[in-house]
N, C-alpha and C. Protein backbone atom coordinates (compact mmCIF):
# COMPACT_ATOMS: atom_id res chain seq x y z
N UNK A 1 6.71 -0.78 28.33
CA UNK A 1 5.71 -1.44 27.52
C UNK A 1 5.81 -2.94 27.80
N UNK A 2 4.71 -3.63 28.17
CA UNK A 2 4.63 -5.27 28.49
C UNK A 2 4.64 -5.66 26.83
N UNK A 3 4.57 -7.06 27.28
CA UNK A 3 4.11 -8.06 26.03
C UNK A 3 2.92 -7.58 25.01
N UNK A 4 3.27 -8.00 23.68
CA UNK A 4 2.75 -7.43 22.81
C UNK A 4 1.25 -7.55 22.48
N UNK A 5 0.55 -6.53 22.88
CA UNK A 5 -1.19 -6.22 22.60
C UNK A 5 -1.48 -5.41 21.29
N UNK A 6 -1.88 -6.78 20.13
CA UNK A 6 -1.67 -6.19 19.02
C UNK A 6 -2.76 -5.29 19.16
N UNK A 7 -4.28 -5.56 19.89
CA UNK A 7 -5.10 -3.89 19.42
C UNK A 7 -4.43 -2.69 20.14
N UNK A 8 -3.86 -2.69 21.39
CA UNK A 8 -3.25 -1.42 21.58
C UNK A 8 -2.28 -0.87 21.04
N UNK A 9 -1.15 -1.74 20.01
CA UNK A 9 -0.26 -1.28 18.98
C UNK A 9 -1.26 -1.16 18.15
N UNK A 10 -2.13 -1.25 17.88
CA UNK A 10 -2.90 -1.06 16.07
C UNK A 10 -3.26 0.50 16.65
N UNK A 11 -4.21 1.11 18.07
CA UNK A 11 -4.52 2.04 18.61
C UNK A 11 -3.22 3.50 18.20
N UNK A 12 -1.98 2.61 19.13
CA UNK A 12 -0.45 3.47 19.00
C UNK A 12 -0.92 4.11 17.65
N UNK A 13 -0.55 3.28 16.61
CA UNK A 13 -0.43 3.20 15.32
C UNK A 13 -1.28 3.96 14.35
N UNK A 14 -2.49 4.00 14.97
CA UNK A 14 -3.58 4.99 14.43
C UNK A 14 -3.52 6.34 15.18
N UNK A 15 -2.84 6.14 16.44
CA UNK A 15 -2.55 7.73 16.93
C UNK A 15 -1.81 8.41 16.12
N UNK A 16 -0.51 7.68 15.94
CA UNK A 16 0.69 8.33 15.32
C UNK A 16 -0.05 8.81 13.65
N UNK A 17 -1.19 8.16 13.08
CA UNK A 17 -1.13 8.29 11.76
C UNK A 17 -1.73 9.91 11.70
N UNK A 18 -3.06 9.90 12.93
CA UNK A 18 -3.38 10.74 13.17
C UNK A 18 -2.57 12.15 13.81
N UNK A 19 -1.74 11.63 14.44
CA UNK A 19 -0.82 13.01 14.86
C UNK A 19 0.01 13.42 13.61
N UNK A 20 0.46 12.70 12.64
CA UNK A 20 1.34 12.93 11.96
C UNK A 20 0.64 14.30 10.86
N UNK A 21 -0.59 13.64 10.37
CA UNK A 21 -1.89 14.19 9.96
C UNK A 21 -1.74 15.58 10.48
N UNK A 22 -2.15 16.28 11.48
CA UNK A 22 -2.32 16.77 12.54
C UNK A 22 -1.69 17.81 12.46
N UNK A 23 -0.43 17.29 12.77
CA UNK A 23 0.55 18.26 13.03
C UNK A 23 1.57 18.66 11.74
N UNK A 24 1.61 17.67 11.34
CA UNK A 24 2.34 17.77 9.88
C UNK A 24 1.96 18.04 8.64
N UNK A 25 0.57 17.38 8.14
CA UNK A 25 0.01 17.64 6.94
C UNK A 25 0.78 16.67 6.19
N UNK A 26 0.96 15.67 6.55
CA UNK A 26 1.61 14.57 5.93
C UNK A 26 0.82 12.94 6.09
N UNK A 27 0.50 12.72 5.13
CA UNK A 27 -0.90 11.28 5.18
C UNK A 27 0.43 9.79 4.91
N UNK A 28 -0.19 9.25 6.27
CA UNK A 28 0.60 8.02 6.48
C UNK A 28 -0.72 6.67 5.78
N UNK A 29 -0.14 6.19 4.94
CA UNK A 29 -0.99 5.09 4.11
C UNK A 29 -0.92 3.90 4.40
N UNK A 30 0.21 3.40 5.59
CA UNK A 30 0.42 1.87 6.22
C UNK A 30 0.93 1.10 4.64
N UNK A 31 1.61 2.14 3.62
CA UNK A 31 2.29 1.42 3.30
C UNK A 31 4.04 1.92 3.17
N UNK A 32 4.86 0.76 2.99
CA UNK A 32 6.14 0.50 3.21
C UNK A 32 6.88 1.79 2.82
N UNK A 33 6.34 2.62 1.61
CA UNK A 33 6.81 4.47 1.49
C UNK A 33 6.30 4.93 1.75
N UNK A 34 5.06 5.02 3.19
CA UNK A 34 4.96 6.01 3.81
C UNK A 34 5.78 6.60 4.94
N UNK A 35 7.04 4.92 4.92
CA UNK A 35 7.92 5.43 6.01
C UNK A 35 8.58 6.25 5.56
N UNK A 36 9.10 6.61 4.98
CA UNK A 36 9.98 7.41 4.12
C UNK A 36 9.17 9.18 4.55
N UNK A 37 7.95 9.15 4.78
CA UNK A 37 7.48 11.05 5.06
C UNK A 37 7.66 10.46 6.89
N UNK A 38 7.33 9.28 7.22
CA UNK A 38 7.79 9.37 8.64
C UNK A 38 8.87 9.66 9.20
N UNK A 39 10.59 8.93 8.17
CA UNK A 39 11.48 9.33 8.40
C UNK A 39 11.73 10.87 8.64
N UNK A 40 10.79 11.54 7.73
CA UNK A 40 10.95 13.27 7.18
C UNK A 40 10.33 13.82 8.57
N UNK A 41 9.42 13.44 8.66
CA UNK A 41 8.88 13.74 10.26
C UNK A 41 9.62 13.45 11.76
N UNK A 42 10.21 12.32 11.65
CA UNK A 42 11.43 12.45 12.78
C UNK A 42 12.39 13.40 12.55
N UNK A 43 13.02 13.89 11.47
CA UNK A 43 14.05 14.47 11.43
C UNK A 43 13.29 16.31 11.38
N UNK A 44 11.93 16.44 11.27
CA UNK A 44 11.30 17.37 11.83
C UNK A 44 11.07 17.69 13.39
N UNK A 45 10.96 16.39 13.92
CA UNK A 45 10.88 16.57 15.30
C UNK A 45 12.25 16.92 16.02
N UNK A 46 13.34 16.48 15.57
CA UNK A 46 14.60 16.40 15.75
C UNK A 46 15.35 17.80 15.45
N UNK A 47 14.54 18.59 14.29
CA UNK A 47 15.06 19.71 13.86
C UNK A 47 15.70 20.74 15.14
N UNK A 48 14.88 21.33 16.18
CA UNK A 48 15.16 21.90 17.10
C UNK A 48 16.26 21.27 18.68
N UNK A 49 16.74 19.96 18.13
CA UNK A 49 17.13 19.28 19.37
C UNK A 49 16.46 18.40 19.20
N UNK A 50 17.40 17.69 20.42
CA UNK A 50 16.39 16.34 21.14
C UNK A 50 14.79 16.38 21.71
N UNK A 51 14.76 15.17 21.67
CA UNK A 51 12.96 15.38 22.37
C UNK A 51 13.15 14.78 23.84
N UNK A 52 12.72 15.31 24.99
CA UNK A 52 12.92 15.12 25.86
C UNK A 52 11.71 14.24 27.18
N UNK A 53 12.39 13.33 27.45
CA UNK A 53 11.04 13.09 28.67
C UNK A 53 9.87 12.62 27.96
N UNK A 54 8.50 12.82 27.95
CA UNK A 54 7.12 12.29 27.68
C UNK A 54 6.89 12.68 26.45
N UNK A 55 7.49 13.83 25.79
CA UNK A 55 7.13 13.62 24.05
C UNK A 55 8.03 12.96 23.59
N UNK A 56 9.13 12.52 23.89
CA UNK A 56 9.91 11.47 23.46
C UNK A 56 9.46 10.17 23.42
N UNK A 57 8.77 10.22 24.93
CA UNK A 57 8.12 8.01 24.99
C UNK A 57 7.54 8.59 23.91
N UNK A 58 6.50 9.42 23.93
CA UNK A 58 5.04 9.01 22.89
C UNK A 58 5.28 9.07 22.14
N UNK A 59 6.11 9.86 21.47
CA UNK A 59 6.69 9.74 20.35
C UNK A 59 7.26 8.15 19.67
N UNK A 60 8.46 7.60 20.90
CA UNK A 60 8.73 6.89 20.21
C UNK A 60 7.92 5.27 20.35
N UNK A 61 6.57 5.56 20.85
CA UNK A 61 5.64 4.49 21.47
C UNK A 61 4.91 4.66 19.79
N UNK A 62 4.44 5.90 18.99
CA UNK A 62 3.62 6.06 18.13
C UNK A 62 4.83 5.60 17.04
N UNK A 63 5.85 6.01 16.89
CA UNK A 63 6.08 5.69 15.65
C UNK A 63 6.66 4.12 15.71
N UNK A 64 7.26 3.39 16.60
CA UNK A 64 7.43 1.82 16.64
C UNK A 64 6.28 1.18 16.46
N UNK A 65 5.11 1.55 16.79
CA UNK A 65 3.91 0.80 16.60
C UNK A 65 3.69 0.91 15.12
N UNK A 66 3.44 2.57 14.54
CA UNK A 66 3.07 2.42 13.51
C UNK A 66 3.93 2.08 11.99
N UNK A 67 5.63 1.91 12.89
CA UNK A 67 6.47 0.89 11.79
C UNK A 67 6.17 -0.33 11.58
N UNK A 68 6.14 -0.86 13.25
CA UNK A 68 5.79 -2.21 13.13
C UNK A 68 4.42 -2.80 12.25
N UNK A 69 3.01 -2.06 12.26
CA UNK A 69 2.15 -2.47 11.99
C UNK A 69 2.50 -2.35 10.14
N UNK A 70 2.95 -1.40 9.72
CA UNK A 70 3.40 -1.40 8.21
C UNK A 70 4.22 -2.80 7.89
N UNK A 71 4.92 -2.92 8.83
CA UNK A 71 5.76 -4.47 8.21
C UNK A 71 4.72 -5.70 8.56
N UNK A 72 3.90 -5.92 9.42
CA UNK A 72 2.86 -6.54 9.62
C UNK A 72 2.28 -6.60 8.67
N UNK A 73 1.56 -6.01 7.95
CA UNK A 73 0.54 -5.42 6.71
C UNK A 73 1.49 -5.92 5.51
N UNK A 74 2.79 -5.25 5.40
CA UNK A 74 3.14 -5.69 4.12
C UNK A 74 3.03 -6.71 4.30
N UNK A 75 3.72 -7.94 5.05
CA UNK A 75 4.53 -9.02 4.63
C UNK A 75 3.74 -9.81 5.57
N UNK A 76 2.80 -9.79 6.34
CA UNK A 76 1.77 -11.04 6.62
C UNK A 76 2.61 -11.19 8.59
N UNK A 77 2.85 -10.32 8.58
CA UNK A 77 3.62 -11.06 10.12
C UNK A 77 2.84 -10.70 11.24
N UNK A 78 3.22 -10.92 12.31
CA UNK A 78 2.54 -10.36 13.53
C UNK A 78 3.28 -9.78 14.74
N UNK A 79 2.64 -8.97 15.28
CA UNK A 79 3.61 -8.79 16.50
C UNK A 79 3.79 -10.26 18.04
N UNK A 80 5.12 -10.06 18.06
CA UNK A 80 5.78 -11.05 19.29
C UNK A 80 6.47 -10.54 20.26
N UNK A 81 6.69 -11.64 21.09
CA UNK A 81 7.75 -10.93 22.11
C UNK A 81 8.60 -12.18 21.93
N UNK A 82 10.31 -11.53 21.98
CA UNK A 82 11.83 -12.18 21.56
C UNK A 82 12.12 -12.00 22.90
N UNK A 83 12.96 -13.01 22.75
CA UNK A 83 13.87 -13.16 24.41
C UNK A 83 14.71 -12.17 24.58
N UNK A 84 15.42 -11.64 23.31
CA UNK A 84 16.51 -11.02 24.05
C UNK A 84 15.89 -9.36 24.24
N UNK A 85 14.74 -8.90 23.86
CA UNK A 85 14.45 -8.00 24.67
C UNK A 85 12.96 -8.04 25.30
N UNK A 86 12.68 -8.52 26.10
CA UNK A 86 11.44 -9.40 27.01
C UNK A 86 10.49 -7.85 27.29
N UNK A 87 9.40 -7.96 27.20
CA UNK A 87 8.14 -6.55 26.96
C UNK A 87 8.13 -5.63 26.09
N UNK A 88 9.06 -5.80 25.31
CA UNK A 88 9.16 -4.97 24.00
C UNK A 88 8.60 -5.08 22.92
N UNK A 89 7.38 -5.54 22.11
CA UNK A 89 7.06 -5.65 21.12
C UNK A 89 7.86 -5.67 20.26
N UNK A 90 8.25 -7.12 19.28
CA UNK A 90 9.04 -7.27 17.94
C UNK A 90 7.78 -8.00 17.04
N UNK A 91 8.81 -7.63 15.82
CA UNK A 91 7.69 -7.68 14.44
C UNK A 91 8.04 -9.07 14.17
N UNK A 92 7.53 -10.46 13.71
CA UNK A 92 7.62 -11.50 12.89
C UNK A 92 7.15 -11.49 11.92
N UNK A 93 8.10 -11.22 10.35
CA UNK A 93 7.24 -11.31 9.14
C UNK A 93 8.51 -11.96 8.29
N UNK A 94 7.78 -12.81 7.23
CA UNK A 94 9.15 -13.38 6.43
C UNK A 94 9.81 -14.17 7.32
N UNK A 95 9.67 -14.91 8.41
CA UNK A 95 11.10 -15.32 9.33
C UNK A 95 11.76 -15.26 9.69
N UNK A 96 11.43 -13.76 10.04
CA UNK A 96 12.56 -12.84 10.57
C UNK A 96 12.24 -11.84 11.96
N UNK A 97 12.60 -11.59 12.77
CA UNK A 97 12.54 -10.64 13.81
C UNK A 97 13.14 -9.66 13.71
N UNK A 98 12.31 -8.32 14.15
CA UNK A 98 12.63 -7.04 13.63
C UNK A 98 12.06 -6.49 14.89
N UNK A 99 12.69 -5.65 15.17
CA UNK A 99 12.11 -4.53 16.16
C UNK A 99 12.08 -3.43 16.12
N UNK A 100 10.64 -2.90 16.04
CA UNK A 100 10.47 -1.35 15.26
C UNK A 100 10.67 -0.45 16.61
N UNK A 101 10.37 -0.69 17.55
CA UNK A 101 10.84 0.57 19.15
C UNK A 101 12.20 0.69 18.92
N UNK A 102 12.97 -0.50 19.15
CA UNK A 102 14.34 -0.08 19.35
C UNK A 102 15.02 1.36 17.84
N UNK A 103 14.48 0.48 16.73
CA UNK A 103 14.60 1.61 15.78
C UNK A 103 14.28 2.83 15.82
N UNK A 104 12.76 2.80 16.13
CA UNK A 104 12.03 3.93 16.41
C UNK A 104 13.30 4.81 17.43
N UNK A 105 13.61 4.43 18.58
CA UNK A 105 14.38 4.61 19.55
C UNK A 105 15.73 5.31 18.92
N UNK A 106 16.07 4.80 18.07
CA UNK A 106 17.62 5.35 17.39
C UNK A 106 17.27 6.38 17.00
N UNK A 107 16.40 6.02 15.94
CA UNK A 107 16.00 7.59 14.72
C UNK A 107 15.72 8.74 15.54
N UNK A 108 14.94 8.54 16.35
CA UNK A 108 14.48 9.99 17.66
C UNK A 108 15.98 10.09 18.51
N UNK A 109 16.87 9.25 18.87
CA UNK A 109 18.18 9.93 19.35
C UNK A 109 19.10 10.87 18.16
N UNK A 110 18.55 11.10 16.52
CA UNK A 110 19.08 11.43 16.12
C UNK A 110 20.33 10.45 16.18
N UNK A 111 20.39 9.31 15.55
CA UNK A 111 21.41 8.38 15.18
C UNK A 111 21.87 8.14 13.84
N UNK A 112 23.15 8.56 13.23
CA UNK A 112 22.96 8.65 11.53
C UNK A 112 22.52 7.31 11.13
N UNK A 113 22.00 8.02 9.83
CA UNK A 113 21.66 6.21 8.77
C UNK A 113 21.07 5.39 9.68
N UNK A 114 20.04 5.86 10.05
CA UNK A 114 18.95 4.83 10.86
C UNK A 114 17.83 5.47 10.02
N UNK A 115 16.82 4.93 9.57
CA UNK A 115 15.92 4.68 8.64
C UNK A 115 14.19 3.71 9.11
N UNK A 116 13.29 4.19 9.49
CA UNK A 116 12.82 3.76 9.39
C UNK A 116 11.81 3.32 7.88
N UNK A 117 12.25 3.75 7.00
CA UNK A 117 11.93 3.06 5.57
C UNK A 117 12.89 1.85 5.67
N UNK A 118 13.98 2.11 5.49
CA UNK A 118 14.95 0.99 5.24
C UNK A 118 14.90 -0.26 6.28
N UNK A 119 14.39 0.03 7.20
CA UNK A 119 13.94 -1.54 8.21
C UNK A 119 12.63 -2.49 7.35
N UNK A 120 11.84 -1.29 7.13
CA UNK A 120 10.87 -2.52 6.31
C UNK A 120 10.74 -2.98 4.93
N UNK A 121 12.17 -2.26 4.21
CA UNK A 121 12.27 -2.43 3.03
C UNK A 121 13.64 -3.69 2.68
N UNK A 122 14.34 -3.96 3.94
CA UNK A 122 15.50 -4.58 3.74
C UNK A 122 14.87 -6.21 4.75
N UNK A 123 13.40 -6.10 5.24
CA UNK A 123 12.79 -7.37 5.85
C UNK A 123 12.85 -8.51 4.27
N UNK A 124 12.81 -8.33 3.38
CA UNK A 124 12.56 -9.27 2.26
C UNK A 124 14.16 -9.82 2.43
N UNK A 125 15.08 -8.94 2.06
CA UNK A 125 16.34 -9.11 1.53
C UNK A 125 16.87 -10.34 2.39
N UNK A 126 16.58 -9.90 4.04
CA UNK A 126 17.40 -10.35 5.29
C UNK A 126 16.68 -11.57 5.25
N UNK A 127 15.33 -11.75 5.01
CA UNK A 127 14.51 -13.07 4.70
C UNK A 127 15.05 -14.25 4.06
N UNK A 128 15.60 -13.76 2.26
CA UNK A 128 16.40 -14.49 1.99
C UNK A 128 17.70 -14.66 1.97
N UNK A 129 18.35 -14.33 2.74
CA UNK A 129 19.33 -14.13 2.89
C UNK A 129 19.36 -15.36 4.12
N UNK A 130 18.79 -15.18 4.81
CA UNK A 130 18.25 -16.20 6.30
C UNK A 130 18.22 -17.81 5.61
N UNK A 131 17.75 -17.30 4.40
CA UNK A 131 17.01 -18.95 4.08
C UNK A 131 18.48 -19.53 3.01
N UNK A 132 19.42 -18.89 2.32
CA UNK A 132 20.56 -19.06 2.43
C UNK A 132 21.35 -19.78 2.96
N UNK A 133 21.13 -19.11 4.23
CA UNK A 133 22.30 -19.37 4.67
C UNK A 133 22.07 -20.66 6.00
């Protein structure tokens, strides 16, 4: 994935809402607890094993987009590109950098206590916490 094209992440993002739809019967609302039935849906996809090869990218191309665009939406940010991982789409909201692929990326390896609720619910906390310190 190059540098960040917010209409083709908004596209990702409306795929994934729609696949989730789809295949799951589970309605993604672009807000901050809808990650929480997304989390339920990775660990559905995950149920049988790993995901392997090309339903894995798309997979984890649809759900980083459509984390990222939820923390976008809540908290006013936009998508960027950060140095330390260069073509990757990261989230700026609150003053903070967040990166929903790499997450996205964990939760689909089946990685414990990786959360995609808890990334866009702990963006406030880490915010002030930033301004703290």
């Amino acid at each position: 994935m190059s540098a960040p094209e917010p209409t083709y992440l908004q596209t990702l993002a409306d795929e994934c809402v729609e696949l989730v739809s789809r295949q799951f019967g589970r309605r993604l609302d672009w807000s901050p607890q809808s990650l929480s039935a997304l989390d339920e849906v990775c660990a559905d996809l995950l149920a049988d094993g790993p995901l392997a090869d090309e339903r894995l990218d798309r997979w984890w191309q649809l759900i980083g987009a459509y984390t990222g665009e939820v923390a976008i939406r809540a908290y006013g940010g936009e998508w960027v590109e950060h140095h330390t991982s260069p073509g990757v789409p990261a989230v700026s909201a609150l003053g903070v950098t967040g990166f929903p692929f790499g997450l996205a990326a964990r939760v689909l390896a089946g990685e414990p206590y990786k959360s995609l609720a808890s990334f866009v619910h702990a963006l406030p906390a880490i915010a002030e916490r930033t301004k703290r310190d």
